[in-house]
C-alpha atoms as a PDB file:
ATOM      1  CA  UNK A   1      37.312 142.201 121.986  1.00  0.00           C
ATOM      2  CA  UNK A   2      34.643 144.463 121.697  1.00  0.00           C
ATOM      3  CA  UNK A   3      34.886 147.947 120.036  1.00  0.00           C
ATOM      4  CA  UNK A   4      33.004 151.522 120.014  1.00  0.00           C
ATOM      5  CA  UNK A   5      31.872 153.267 117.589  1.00  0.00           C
ATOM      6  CA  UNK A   6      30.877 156.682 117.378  1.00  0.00           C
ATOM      7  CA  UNK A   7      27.643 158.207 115.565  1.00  0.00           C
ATOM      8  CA  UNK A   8      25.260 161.336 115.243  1.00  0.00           C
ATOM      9  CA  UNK A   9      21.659 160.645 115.258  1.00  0.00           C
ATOM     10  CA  UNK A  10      18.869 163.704 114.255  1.00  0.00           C
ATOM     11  CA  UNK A  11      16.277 162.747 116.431  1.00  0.00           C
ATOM     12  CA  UNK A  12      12.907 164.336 116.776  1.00  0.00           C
ATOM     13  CA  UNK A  13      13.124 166.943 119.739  1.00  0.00           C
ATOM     14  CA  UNK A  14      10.374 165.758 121.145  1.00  0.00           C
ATOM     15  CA  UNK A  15      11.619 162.002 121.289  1.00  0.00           C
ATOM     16  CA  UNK A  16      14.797 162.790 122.054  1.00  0.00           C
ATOM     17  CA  UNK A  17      13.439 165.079 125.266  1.00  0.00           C
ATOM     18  CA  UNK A  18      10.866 162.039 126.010  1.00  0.00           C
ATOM     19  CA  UNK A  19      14.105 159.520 125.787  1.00  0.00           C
ATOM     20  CA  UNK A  20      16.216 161.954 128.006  1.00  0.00           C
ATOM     21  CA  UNK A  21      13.350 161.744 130.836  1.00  0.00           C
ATOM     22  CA  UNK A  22      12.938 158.023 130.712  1.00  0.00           C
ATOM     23  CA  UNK A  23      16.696 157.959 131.142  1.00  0.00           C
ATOM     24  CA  UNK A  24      16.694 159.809 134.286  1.00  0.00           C
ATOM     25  CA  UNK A  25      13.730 158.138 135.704  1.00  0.00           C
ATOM     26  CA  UNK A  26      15.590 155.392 135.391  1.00  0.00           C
ATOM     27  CA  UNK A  27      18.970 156.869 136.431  1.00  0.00           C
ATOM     28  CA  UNK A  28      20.736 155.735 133.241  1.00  0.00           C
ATOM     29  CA  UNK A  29      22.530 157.333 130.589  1.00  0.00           C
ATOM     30  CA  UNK A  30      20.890 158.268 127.273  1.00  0.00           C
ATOM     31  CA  UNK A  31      23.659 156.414 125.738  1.00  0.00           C
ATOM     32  CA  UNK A  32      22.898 153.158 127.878  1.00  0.00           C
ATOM     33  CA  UNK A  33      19.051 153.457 127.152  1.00  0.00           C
ATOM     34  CA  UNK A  34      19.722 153.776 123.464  1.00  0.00           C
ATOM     35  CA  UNK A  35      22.133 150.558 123.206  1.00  0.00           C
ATOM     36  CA  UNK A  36      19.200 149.099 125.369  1.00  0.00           C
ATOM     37  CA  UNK A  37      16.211 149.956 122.931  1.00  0.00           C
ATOM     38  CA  UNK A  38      18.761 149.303 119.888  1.00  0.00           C
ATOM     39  CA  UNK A  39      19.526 145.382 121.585  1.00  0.00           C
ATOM     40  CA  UNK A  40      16.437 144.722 122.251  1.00  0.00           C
ATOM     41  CA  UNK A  41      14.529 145.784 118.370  1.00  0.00           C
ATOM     42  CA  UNK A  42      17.764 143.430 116.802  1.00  0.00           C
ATOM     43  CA  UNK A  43      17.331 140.695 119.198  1.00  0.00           C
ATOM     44  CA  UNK A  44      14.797 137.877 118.389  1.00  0.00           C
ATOM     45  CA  UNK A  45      11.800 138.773 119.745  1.00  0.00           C
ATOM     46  CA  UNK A  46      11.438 135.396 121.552  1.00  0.00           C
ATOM     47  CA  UNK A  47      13.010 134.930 124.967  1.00  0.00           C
ATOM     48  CA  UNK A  48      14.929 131.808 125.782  1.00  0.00           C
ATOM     49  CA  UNK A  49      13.511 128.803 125.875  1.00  0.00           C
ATOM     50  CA  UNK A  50      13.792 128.338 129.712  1.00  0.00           C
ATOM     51  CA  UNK A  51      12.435 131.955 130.506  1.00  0.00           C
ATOM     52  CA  UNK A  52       8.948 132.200 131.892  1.00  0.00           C
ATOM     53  CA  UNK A  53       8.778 135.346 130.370  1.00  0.00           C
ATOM     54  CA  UNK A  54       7.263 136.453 126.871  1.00  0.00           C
ATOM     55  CA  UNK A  55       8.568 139.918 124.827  1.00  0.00           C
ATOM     56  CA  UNK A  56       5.117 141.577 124.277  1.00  0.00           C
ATOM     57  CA  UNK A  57       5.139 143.172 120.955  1.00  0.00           C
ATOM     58  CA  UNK A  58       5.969 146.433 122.547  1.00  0.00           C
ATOM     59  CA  UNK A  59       9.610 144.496 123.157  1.00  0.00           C
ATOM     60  CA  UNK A  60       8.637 144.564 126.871  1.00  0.00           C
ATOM     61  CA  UNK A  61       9.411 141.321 128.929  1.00  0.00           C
ATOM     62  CA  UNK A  62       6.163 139.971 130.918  1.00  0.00           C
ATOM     63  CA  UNK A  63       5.336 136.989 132.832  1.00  0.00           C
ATOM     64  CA  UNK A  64       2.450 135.113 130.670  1.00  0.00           C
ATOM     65  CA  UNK A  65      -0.515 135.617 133.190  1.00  0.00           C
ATOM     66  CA  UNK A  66      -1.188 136.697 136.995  1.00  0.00           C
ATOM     67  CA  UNK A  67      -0.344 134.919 139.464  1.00  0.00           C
ATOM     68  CA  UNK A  68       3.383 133.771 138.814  1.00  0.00           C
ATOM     69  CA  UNK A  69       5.716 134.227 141.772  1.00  0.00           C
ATOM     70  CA  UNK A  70       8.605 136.231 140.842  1.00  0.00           C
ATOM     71  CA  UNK A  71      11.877 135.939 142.198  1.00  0.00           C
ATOM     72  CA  UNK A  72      14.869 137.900 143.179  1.00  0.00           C
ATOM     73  CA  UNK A  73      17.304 135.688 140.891  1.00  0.00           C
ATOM     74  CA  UNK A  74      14.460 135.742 138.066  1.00  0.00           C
ATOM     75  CA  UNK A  75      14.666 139.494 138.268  1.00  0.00           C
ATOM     76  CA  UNK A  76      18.687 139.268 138.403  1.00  0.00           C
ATOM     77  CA  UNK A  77      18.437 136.718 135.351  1.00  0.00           C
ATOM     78  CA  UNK A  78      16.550 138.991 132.887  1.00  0.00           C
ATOM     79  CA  UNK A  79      18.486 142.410 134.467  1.00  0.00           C
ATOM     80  CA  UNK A  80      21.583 140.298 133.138  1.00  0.00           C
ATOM     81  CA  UNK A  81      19.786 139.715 129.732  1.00  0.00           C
ATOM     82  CA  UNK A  82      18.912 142.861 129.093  1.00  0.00           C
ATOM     83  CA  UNK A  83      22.290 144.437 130.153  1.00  0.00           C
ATOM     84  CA  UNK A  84      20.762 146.539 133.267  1.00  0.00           C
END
């Protein structure tokens, strides 16, 4: 069972406007991109061992070099992981 908790953050107005417009670029709730952001800094920073993708140490998921074909249920797999 999974539970909620709730919690203020004070937040920088200018990160928290920056956050807000990422959110809505991305048609997400601040809330969801948060949880996101916060998931993916406490993860480990390796992905699985059968991913042919590597975390960059921005946290951002990329395929290792040029060239890789990317597919629909690759795309699926790591929207899945990352709770998109």
């Amino acid at each position: 069972m999974v539970t909620h908790m709730k919690t203020t953050l004070d937040l920088p107005d200018d990160l928290l406007i920056e956050a807000k417009s990422i959110a809505a670029r991305r048609r997400i709730s601040l809330k969801a991109m948060v949880e996101h952001a916060l998931r993916r800094e406490i993860e480990p920073a390796a992905p699985q061992l059968n991913s042919p993708f590597v975390r960059g140490e921005d946290g951002v998921l990329r395929l290792p070099h040029r060239g890789a074909r990317v597919t629909t249920e690759m795309v699926r797999q790591l929207m899945d992981e990352e709770g998109i």
